[in-house]
Each structure stands twice: as structure tokens, then as C-alpha cells.
Protein backbone atom coordinates (compact mmCIF):
# COMPACT_ATOMS: atom_id res chain seq x y z
CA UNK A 1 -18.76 -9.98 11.91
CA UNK A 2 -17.79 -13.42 10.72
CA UNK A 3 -14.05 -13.83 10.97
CA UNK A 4 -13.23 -14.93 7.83
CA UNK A 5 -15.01 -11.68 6.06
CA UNK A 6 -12.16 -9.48 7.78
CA UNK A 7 -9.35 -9.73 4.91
CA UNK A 8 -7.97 -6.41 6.54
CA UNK A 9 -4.55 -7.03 9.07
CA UNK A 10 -4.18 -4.94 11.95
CA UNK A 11 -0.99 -5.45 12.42
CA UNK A 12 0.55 -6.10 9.16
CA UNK A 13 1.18 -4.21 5.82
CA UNK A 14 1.69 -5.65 2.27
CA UNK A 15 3.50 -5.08 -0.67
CA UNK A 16 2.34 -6.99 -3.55
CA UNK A 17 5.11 -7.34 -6.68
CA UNK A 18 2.77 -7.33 -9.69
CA UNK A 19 5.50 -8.47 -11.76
CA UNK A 20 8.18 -10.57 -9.99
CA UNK A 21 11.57 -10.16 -10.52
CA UNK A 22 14.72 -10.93 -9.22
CA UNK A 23 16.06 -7.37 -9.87
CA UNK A 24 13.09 -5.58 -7.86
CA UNK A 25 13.48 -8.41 -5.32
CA UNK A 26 17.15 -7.67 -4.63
CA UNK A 27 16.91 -3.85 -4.97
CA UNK A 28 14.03 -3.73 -2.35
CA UNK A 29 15.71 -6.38 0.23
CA UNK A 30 18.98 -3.70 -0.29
CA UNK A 31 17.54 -0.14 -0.01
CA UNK A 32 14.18 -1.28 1.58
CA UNK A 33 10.90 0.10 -0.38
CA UNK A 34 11.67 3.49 -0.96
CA UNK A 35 9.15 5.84 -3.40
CA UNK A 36 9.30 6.69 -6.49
CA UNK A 37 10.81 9.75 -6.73
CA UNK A 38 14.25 8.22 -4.89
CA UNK A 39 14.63 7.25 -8.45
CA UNK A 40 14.57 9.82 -11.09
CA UNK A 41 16.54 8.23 -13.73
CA UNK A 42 13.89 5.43 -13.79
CA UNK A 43 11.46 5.07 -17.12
CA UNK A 44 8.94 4.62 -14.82
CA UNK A 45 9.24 8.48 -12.94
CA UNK A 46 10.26 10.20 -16.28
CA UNK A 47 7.31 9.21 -18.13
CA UNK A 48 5.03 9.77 -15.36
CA UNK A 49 6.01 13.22 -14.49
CA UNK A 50 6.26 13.82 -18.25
CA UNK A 51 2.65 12.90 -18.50
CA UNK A 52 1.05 14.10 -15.64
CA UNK A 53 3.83 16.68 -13.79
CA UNK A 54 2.66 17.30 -10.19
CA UNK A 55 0.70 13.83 -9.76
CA UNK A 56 2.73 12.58 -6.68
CA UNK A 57 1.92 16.27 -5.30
CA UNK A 58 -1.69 16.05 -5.70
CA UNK A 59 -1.56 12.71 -4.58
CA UNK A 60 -0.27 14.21 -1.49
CA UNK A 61 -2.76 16.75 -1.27
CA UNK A 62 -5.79 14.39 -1.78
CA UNK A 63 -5.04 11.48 0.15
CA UNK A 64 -2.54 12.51 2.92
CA UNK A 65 -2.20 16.22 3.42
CA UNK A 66 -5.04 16.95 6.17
CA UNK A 67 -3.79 14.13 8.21
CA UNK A 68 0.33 14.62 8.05
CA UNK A 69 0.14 18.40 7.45
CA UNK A 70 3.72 18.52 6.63
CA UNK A 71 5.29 19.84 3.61
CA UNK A 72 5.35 17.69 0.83
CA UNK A 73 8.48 15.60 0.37
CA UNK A 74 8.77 12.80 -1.84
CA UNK A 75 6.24 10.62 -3.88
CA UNK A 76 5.38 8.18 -1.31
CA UNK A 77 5.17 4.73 -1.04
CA UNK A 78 1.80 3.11 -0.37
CA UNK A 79 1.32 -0.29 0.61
CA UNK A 80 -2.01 -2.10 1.68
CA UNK A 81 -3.39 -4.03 4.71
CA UNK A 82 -5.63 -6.26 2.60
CA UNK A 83 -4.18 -9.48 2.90
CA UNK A 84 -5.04 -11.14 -0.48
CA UNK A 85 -3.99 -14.71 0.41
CA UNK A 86 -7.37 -14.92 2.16
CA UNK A 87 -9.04 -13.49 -1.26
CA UNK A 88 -8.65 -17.23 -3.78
CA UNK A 89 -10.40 -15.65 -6.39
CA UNK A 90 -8.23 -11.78 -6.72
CA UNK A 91 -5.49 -11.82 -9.20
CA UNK A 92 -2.89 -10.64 -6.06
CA UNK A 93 -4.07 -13.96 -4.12
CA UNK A 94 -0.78 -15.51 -5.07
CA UNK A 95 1.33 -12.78 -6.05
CA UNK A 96 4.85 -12.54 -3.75
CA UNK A 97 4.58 -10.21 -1.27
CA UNK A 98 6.58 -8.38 1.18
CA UNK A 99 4.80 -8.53 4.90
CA UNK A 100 5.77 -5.49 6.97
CA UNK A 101 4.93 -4.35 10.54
CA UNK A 102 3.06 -1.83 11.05
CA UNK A 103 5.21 -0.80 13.91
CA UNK A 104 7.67 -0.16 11.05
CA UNK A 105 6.07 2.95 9.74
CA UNK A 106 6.24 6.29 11.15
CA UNK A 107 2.60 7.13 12.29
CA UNK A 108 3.61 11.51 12.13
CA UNK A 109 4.16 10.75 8.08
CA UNK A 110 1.58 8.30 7.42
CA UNK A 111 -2.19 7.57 7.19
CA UNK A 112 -4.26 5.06 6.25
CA UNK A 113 -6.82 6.54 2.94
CA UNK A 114 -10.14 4.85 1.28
CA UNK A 115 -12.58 6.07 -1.37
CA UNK A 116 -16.27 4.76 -0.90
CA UNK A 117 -18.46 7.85 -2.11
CA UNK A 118 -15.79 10.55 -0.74
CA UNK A 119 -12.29 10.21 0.18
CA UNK A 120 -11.50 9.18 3.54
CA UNK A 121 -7.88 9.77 5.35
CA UNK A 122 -7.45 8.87 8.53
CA UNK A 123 -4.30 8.31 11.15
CA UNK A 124 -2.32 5.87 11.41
CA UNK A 125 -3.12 4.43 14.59
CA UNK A 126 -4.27 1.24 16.40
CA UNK A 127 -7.67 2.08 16.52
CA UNK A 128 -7.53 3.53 12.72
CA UNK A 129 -6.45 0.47 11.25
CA UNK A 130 -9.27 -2.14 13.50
CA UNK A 131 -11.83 0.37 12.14
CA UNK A 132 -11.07 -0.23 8.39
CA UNK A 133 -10.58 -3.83 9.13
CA UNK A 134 -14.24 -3.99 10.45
CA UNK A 135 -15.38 -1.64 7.55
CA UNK A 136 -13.57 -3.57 4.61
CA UNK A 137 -14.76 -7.01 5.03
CA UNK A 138 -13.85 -9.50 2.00
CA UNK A 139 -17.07 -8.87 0.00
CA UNK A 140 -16.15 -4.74 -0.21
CA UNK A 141 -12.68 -5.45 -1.41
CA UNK A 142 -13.94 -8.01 -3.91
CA UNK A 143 -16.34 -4.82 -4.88
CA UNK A 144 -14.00 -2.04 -5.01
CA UNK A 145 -10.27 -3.70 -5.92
CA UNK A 146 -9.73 -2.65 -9.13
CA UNK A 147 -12.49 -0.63 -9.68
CA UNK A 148 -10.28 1.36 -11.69
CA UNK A 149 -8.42 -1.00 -13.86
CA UNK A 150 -5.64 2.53 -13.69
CA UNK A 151 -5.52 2.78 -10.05
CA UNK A 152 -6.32 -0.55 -8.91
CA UNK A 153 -5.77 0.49 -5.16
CA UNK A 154 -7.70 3.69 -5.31
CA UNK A 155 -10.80 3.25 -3.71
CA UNK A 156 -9.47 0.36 -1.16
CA UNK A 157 -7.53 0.56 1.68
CA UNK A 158 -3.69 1.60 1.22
CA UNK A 159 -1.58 3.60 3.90
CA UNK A 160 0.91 6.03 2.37
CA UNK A 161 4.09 6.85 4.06
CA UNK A 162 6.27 9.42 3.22
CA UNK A 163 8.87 9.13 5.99
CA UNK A 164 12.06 9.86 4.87
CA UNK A 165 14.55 7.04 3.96
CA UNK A 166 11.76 4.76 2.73
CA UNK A 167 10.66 1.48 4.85
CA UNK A 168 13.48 -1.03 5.38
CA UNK A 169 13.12 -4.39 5.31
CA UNK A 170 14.30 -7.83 6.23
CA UNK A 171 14.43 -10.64 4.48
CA UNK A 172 12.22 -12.91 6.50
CA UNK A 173 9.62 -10.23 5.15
CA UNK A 174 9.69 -11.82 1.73
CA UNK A 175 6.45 -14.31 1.16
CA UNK A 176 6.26 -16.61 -2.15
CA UNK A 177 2.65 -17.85 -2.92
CA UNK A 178 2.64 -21.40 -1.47
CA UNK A 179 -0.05 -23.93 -2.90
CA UNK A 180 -1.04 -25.54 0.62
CA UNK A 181 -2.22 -21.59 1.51
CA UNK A 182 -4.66 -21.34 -1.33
């Protein structure tokens, strides 16, 4: 495989702020990322589960359950290794980012999930993650990112964690879109 198809980290995790702010900034560097459902006063939660009660359940179900096959806990929080600064021409390419270490997340309430023709959940382990680096080269996620203009991630690579407390993280872990990258 030519190197510079592999947009896929090993070793590394993403989360991409869609819209930048310095509230989301500061709330994430304080409590780390932490689902949804941590915070039910938010517009965001009441209007989902007012529009579609249960989704962050059958989320659950579909994506993770057969891997973590542990109750159901909280609403997740999903994060990518696509690394989109090798992707110039995606609208995340210069987005900020967190960058998070995989050794950060807690493989027994994780897995890494994909949608090609069927769903695909997998473990989160070493060999997991090289295998959907090999299989997602940059052409697929060019292909299958936003696919779905609703659930842009859907059908590419995400892992979804649902250990409990959320994923801490440093600030070193913060990235800012630098022209000499792109």
C-alpha cells in the first residue's frame, strides 16, 4: 500500500470541533470529553431524546453491543482515527482537533465500528486498529465521509467508548490547523 493512502492512525484518536469555540474548548480541557448524556440539561440531549427517545441505546446495540457486551450505560463518545490533516480537500482538513492516545481508552468498553455493505464492530486492539488502517486508505474515506450528510461519521471509521468518567485530556492534546501542514 502506498504510504500516503493510509489516512488511518494506529496509535492516535481524533476529535474534530465542527464549530470552534472557546466555551467547548475550555469545558472539554476541564471535564475531558465526556458523552452526551453527562449533560441532560443541554439543548442538544433534550431535543434529541425528544425526537428520537432511545437513539443513544440503539446506537449501543448496533455499533457496540456484540463487542463490549456490557449493559448499556451512557451515550458514548465516539471519536475517529482518520487523521484529516492528510485529507487537503475534506471540510475537517483544518478543523481544531483534539489528538488522543489510544492507550487512553479502555479497550473492555470500546470498539472500533465501520459500515461498508454491513456493519462491522470490532475490538479495540492493536491489531484491530492496523487492520482498518490498511482497509481505509484515503480514497475510501474520501468515498464514504459524509455519505450521510446526518451522520457524517457513519459509515467510516469511529471507535466508541463508553467507559465511565469520559476520556480526559491534556492540554498539549489541543491541535489548531496550521497553514505550513496543509
Amino acid at each position: 500500500m502506498n504510504p500516503k493512502s493510509q489516512v488511518c492512525r494506529t496509535d492516535t484518536l481524533y476529535h474534530y470541533l465542527f464549530r470552534p469555540s472557546a466555551e467547548v474548548h475550555a469545558s472539554i480541557l476541564e471535564h475531558g470529553l465526556r458523552p452526551l448524556s453527562d449533560f441532560p440539561e443541554s439543548e442538544r440531549w433534550q431535543a434529541i431524546q425528544e425526537a428520537r427517545p432511545g437513539f443513544f441505546e440503539w446506537v449501543y446495540q448496533y455499533m457496540a453491543k456484540e463487542v463490549i457486551n456490557k449493559p448499556y450505560v451512557n451515550s458514548g463518545v465516539f471519536i475517529t482515527p482518520i487523521d484529516f490533516r492528510l485529507l487537503p480537500d475534506t471540510y475537517l482538513h483544518d478543523k481544531p482537533r483534539f489528538a488522543i492516545p489510544l492507550s487512553r481508552i479502555d479497550s473492555e468498553w470500546a470498539c472500533i465500528s465501520y459500515e461498508i455493505e454491513d456493519r462491522i464492530s470490532l475490538p479495540l486492539t492493536a491489531e484491530s486498529m492496523q487492520s482498518v488502517a490498511e482497509f481505509w486508505t484515503a480514497e475510501k474515506v474520501r468515498e464514504w465521509f459524509a455519505r450521510d450528510n446526518t451522520r457524517v461519521f457513519f459509515h467510516v471509521p469511529q471507535v466508541v467508548t463508553y467507559q465511565s468518567g469520559g476520556i480526559p485530556i491534556r492540554p498539549e492534546e489541543y491541535e489548531e490547523f496550521t497553514s505550513q501542514e496543509g
